[in-house]
C-alpha atoms as a PDB file:
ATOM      1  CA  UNK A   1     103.583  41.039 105.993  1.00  0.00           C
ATOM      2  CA  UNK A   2     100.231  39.714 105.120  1.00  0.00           C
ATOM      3  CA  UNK A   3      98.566  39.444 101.748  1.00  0.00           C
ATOM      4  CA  UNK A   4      95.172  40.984 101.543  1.00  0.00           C
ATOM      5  CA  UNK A   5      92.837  38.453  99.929  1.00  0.00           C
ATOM      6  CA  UNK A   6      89.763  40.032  99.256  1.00  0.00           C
ATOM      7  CA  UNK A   7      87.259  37.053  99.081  1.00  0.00           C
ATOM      8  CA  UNK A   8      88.717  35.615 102.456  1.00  0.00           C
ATOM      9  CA  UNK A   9      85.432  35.374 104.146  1.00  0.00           C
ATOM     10  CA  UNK A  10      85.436  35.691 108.355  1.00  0.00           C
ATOM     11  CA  UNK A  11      84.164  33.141 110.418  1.00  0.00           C
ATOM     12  CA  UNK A  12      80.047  33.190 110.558  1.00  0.00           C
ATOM     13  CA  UNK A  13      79.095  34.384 113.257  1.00  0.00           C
ATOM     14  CA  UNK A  14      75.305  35.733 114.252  1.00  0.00           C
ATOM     15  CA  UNK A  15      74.436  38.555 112.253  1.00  0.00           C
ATOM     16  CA  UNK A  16      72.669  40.462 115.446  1.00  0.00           C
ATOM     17  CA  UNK A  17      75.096  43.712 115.364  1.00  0.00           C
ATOM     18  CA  UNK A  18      73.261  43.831 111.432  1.00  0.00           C
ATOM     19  CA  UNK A  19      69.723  43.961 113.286  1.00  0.00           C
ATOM     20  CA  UNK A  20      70.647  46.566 115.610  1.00  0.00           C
ATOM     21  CA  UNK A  21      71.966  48.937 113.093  1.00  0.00           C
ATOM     22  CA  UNK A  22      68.842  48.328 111.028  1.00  0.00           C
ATOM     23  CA  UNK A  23      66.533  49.043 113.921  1.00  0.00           C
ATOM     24  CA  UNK A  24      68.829  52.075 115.035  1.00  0.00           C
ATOM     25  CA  UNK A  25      68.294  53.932 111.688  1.00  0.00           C
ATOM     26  CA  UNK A  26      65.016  52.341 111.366  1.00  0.00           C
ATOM     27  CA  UNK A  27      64.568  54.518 115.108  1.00  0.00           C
ATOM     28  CA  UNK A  28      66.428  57.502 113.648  1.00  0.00           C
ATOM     29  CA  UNK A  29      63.752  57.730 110.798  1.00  0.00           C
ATOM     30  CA  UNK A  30      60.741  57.639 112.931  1.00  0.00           C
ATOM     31  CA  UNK A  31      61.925  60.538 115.041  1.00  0.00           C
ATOM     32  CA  UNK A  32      63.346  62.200 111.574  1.00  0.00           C
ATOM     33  CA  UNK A  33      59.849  61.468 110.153  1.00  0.00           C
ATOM     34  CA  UNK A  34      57.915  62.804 113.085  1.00  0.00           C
ATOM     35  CA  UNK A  35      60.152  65.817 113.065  1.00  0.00           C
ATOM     36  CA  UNK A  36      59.240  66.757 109.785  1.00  0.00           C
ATOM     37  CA  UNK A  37      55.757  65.889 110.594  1.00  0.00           C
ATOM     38  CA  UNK A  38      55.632  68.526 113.971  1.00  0.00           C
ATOM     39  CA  UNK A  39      58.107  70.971 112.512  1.00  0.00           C
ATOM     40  CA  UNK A  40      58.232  72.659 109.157  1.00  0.00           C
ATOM     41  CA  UNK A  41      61.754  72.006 108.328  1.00  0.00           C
ATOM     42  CA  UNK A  42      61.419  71.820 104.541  1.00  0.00           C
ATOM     43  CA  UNK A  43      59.687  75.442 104.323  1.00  0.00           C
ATOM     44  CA  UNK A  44      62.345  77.381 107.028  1.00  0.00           C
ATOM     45  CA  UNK A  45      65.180  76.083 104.519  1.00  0.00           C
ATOM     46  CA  UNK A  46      63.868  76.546 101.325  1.00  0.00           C
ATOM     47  CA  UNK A  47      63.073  80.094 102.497  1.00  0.00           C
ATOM     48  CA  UNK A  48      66.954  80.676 103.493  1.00  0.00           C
ATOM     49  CA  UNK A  49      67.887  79.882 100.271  1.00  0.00           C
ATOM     50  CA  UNK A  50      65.717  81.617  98.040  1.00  0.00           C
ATOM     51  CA  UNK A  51      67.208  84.973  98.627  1.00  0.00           C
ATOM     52  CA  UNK A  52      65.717  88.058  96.366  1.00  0.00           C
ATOM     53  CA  UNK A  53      63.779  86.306  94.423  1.00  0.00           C
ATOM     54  CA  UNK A  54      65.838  83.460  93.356  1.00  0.00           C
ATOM     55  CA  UNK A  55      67.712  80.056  95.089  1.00  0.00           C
ATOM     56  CA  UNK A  56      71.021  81.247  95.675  1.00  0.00           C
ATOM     57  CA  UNK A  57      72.738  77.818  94.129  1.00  0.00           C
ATOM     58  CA  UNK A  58      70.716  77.703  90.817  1.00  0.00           C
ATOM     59  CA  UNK A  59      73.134  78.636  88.128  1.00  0.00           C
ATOM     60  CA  UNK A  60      76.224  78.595  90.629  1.00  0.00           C
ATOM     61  CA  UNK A  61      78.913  76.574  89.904  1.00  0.00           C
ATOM     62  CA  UNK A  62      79.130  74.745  93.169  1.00  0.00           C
ATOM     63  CA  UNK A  63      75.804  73.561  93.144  1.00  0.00           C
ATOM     64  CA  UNK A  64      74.817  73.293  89.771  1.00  0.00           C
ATOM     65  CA  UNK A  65      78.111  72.087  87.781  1.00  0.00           C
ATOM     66  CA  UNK A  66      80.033  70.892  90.861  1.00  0.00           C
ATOM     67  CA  UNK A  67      77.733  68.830  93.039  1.00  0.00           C
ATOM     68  CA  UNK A  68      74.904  68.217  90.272  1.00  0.00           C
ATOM     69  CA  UNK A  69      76.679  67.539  87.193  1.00  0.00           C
ATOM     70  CA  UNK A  70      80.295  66.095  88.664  1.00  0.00           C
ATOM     71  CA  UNK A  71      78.239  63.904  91.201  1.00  0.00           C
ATOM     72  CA  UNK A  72      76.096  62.091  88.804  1.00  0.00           C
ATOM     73  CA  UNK A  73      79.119  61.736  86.906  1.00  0.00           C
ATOM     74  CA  UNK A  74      81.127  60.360  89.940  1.00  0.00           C
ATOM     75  CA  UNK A  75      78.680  57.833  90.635  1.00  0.00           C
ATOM     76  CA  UNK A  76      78.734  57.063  86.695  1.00  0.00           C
ATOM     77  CA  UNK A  77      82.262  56.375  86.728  1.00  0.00           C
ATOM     78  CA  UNK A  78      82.189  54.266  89.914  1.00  0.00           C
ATOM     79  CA  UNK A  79      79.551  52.247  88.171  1.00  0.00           C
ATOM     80  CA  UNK A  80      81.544  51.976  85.124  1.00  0.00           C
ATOM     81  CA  UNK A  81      85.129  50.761  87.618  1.00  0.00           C
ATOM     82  CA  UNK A  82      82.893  47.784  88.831  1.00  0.00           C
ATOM     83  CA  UNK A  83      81.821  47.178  85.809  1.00  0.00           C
ATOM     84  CA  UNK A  84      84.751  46.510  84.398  1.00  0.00           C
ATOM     85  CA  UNK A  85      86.196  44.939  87.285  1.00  0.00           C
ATOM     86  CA  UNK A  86      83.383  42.349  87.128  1.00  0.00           C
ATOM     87  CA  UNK A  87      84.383  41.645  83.435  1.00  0.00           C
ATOM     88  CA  UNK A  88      87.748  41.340  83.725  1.00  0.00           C
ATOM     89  CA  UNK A  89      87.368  39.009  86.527  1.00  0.00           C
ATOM     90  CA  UNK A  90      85.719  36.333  83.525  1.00  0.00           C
ATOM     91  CA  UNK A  91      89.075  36.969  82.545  1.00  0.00           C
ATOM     92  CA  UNK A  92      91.828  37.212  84.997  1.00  0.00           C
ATOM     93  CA  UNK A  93      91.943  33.980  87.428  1.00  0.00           C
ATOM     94  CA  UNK A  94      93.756  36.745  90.084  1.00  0.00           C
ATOM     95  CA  UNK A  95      90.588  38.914  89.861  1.00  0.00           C
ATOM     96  CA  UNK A  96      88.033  36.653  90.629  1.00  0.00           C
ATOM     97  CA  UNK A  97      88.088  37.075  94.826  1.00  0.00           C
ATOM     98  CA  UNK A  98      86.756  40.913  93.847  1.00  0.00           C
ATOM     99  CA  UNK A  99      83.939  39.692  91.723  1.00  0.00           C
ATOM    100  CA  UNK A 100      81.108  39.130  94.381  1.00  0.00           C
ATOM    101  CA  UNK A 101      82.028  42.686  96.095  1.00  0.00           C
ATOM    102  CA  UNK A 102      81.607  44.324  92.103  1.00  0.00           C
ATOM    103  CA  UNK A 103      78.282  42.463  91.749  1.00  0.00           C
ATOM    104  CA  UNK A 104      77.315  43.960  95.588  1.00  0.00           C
ATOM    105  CA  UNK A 105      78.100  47.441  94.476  1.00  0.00           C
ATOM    106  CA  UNK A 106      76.362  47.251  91.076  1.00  0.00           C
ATOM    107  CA  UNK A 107      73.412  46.508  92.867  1.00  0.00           C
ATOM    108  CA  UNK A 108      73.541  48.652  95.469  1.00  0.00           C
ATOM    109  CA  UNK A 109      74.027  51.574  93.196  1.00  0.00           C
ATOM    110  CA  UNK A 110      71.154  50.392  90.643  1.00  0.00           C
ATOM    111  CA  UNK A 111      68.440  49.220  93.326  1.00  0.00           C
ATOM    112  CA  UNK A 112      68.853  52.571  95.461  1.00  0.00           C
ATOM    113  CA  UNK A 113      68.938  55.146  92.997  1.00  0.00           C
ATOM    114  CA  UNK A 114      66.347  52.711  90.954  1.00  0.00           C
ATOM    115  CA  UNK A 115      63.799  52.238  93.914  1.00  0.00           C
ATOM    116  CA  UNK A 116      64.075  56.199  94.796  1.00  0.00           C
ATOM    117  CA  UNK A 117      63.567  56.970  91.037  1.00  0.00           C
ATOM    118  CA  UNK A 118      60.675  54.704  90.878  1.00  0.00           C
ATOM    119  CA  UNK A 119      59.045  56.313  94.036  1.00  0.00           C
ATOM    120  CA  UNK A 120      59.445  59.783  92.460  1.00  0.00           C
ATOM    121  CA  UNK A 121      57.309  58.423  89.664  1.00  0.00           C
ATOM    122  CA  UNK A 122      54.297  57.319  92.145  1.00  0.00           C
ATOM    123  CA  UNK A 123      54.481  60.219  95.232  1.00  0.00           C
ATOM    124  CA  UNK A 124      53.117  62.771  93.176  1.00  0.00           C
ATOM    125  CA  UNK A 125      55.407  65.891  95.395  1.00  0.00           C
ATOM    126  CA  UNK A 126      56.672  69.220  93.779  1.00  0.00           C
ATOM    127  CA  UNK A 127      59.817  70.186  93.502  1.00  0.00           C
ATOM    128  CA  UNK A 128      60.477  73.859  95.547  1.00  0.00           C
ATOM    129  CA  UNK A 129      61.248  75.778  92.374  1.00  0.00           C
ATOM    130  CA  UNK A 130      57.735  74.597  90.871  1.00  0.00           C
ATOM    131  CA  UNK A 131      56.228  76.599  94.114  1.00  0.00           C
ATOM    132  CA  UNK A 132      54.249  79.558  93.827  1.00  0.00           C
ATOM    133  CA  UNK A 133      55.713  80.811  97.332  1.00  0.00           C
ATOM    134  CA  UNK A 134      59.337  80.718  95.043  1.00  0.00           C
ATOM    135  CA  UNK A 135      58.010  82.066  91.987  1.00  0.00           C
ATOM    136  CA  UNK A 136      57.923  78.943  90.314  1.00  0.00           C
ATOM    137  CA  UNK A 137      56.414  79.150  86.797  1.00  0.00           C
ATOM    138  CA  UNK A 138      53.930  76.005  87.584  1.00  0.00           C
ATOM    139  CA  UNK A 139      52.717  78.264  90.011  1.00  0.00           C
ATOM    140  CA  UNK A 140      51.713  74.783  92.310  1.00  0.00           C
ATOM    141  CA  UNK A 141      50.649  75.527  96.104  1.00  0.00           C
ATOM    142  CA  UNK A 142      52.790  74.193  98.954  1.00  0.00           C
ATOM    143  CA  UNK A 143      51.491  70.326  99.750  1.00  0.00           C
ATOM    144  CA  UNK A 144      53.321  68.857 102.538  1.00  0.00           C
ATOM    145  CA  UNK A 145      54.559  65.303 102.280  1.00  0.00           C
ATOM    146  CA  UNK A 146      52.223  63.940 104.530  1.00  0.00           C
ATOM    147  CA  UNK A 147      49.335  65.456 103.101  1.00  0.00           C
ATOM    148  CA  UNK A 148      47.387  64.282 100.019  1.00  0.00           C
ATOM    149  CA  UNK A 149      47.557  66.724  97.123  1.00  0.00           C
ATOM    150  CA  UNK A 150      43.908  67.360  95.128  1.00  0.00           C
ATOM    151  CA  UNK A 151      43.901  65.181  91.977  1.00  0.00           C
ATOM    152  CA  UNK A 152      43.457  68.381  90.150  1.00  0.00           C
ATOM    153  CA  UNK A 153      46.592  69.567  90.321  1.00  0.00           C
ATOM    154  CA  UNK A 154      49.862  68.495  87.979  1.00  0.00           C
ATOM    155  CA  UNK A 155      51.562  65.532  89.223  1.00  0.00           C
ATOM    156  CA  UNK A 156      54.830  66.014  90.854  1.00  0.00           C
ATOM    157  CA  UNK A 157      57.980  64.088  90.934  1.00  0.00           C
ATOM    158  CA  UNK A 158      60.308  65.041  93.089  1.00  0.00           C
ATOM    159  CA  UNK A 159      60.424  62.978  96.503  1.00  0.00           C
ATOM    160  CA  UNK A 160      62.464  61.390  97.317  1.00  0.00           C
ATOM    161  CA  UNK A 161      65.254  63.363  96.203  1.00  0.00           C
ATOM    162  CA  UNK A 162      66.913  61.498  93.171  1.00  0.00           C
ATOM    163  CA  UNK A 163      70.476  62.756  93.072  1.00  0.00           C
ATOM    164  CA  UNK A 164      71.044  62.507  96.747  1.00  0.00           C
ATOM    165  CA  UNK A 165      70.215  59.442  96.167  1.00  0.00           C
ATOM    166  CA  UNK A 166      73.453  57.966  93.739  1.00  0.00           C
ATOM    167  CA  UNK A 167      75.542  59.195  96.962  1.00  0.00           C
ATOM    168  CA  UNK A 168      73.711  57.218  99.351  1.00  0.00           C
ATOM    169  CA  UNK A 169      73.620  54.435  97.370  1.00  0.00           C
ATOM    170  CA  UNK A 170      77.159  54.068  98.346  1.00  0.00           C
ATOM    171  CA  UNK A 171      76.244  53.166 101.269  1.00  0.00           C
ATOM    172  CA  UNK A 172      77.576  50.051  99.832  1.00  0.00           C
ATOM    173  CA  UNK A 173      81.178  50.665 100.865  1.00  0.00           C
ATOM    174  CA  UNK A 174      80.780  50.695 104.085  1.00  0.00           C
ATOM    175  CA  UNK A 175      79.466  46.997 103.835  1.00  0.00           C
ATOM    176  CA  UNK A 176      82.056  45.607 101.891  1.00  0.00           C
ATOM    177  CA  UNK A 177      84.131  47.132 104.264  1.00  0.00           C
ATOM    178  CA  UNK A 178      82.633  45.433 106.926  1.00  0.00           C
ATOM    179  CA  UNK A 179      83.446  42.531 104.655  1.00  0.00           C
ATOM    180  CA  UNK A 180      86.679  43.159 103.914  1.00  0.00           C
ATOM    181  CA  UNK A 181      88.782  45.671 105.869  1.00  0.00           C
ATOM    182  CA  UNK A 182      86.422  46.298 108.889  1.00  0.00           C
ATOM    183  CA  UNK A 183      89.286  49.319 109.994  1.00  0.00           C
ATOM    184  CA  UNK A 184      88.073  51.251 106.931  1.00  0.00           C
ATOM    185  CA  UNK A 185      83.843  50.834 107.835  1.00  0.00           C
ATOM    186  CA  UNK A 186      83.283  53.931 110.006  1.00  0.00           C
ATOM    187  CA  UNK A 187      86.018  56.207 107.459  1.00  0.00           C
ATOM    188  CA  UNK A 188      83.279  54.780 104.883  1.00  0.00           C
ATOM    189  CA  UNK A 189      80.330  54.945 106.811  1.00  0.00           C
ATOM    190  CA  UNK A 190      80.807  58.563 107.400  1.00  0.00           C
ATOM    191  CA  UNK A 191      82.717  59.638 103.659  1.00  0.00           C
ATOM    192  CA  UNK A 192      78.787  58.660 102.464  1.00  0.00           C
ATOM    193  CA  UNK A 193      77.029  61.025 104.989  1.00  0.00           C
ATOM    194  CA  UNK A 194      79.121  63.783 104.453  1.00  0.00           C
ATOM    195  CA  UNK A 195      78.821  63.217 100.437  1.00  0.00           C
ATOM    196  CA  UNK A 196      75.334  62.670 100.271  1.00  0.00           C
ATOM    197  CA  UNK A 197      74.332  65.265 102.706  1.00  0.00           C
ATOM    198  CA  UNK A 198      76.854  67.904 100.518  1.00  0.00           C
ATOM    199  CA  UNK A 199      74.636  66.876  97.212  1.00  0.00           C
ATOM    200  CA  UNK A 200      71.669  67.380  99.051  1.00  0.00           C
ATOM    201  CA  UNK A 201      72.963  70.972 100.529  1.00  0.00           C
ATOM    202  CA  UNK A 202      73.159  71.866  96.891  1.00  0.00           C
ATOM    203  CA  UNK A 203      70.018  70.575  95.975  1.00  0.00           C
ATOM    204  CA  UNK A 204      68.265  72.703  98.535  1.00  0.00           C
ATOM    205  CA  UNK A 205      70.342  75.707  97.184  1.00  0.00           C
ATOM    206  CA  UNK A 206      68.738  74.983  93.983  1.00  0.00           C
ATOM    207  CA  UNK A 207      65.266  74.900  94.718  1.00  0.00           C
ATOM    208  CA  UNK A 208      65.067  71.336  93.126  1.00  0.00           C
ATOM    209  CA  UNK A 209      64.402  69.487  96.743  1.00  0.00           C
ATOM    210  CA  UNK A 210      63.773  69.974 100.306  1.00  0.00           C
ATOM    211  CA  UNK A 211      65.630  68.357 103.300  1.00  0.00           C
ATOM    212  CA  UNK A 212      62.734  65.711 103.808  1.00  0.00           C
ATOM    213  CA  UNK A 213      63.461  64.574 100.339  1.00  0.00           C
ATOM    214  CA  UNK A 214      66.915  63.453 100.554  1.00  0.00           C
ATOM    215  CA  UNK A 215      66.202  62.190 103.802  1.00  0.00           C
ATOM    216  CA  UNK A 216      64.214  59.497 102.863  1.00  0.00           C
ATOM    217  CA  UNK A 217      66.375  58.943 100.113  1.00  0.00           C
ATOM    218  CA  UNK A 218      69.013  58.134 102.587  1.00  0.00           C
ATOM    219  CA  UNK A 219      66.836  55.734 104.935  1.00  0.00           C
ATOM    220  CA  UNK A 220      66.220  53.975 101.373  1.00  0.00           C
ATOM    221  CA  UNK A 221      69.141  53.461 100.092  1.00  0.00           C
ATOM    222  CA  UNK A 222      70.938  52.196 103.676  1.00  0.00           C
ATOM    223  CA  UNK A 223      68.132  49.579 103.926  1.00  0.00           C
ATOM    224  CA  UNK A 224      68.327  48.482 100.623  1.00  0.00           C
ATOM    225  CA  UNK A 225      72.583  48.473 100.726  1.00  0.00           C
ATOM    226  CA  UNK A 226      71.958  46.644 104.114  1.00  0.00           C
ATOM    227  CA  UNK A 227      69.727  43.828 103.125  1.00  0.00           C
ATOM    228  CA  UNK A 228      71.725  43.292 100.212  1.00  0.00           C
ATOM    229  CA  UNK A 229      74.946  42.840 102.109  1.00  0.00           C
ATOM    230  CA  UNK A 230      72.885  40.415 103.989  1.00  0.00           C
ATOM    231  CA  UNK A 231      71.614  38.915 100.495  1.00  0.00           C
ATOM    232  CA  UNK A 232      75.344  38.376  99.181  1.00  0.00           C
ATOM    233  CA  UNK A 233      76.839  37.213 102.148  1.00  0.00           C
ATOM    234  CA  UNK A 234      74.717  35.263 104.063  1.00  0.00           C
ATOM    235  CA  UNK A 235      75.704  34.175 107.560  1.00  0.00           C
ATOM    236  CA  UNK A 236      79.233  35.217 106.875  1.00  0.00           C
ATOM    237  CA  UNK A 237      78.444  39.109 106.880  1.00  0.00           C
ATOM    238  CA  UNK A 238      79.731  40.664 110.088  1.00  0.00           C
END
């Protein structure tokens, strides 16, 4: 029976299988970008969930307390496990082999939902529930993403989508799976997807994002968790 040592690093090896994933999702973006460029995605869904006169998940349980509230307390308490992990490690000699993969996920977690958060600040995009076309009481007109919005309007802050983002940022796992039990990557790889793409569902239900929000959210946060991974481990990362 073998031991798992989690800071038992692989042989180095060329890091090309990294590059191709990057330029794969770098590819899927693109066409996801151009997509929501040529087709009005956003509008068709935001219009199937506001249903007479309201967004069907605002002030439901599943979206509101289930996926908005519980999810930015999962990622919370995730933080909060590596955390202490990382500080118990200054402690606890046996400890020590998890303390570079607790330093990976802090950052991952901070620098995605922190970069996303920071972009919301600067893009200067309305949420659907401040729409006039949904009643909103800002009353704003539809902008698309790609379009500039007139200076004399209120500025926005809303893309890309900030909650979706704390699930994507877990991205993470899936690298330090790579890292450490590659037999567990793709489980993690696609645990993320499904998570973040459930908080953005209820999001959308909400009225407080479109689709094109968390999707960009998503490219963000797999870039940054990727180039970090490359950051901590070097040549060794696999």
């Amino acid at each position: 029976m073998t031991t798992f040592v989690p800071d038992h690093q692989p042989p180095s090896r060329p890091d090309g299988r990294l590059r191709a994933q990057f330029w794969i999702a770098t590819g899927i973006f693109i066409i996801g970008a151009i997509l929501f460029q040529a087709v009005d995605i956003d509008l068709a869904a935001e219009d199937w969930f506001y249903q007479d006169g309201r967004f069907i998940g605002r002030g439901s349980f599943w979206a509101d307390k289930l996926i908005h509230k519980k999810g930015g307390q999962l990622i919370v308490s995730i933080a909060l496990v590596a955390l202490a992990l990382l500080a118990a490690s200054l402690k606890i000699p046996r400890l020590v082999p998890w303390r570079r993969g607790a330093v990976y996920l802090l950052c991952s977690l901070a620098l995605g939902s922190g970069l996303v958060g920071a972009l919301k600040s600067v893009t200067n995009v309305d949420c659907p529930w401040d729409l006039a076309r949904y009643g909103g009481v800002k009353a704003m007109p539809y902008v698309h993403i790609y379009e500039d919005k007139p200076d004399a309007l209120a500025q926005g802050a809303c893309f890309p989508g900030g909650h979706s983002s704390g699930a994507f940022s877990m991205f993470a796992f899936y690298f330090l799976a790579r890292q450490y039990r590659p037999e567990w990557s793709k489980p993690a790889l696609a645990s993320v997807l499904v998570l973040g793409s459930c908080w953005g569902l209820g999001q959308w239900a909400r009225g407080a994002h479109f689709p094109s929000h968390d999707f960009y959210s998503a490219f963000i946060c797999w870039t940054v968790a990727l180039w970090l991974y490359r950051l901590f481990w070097k040549e060794q990362a696999v």
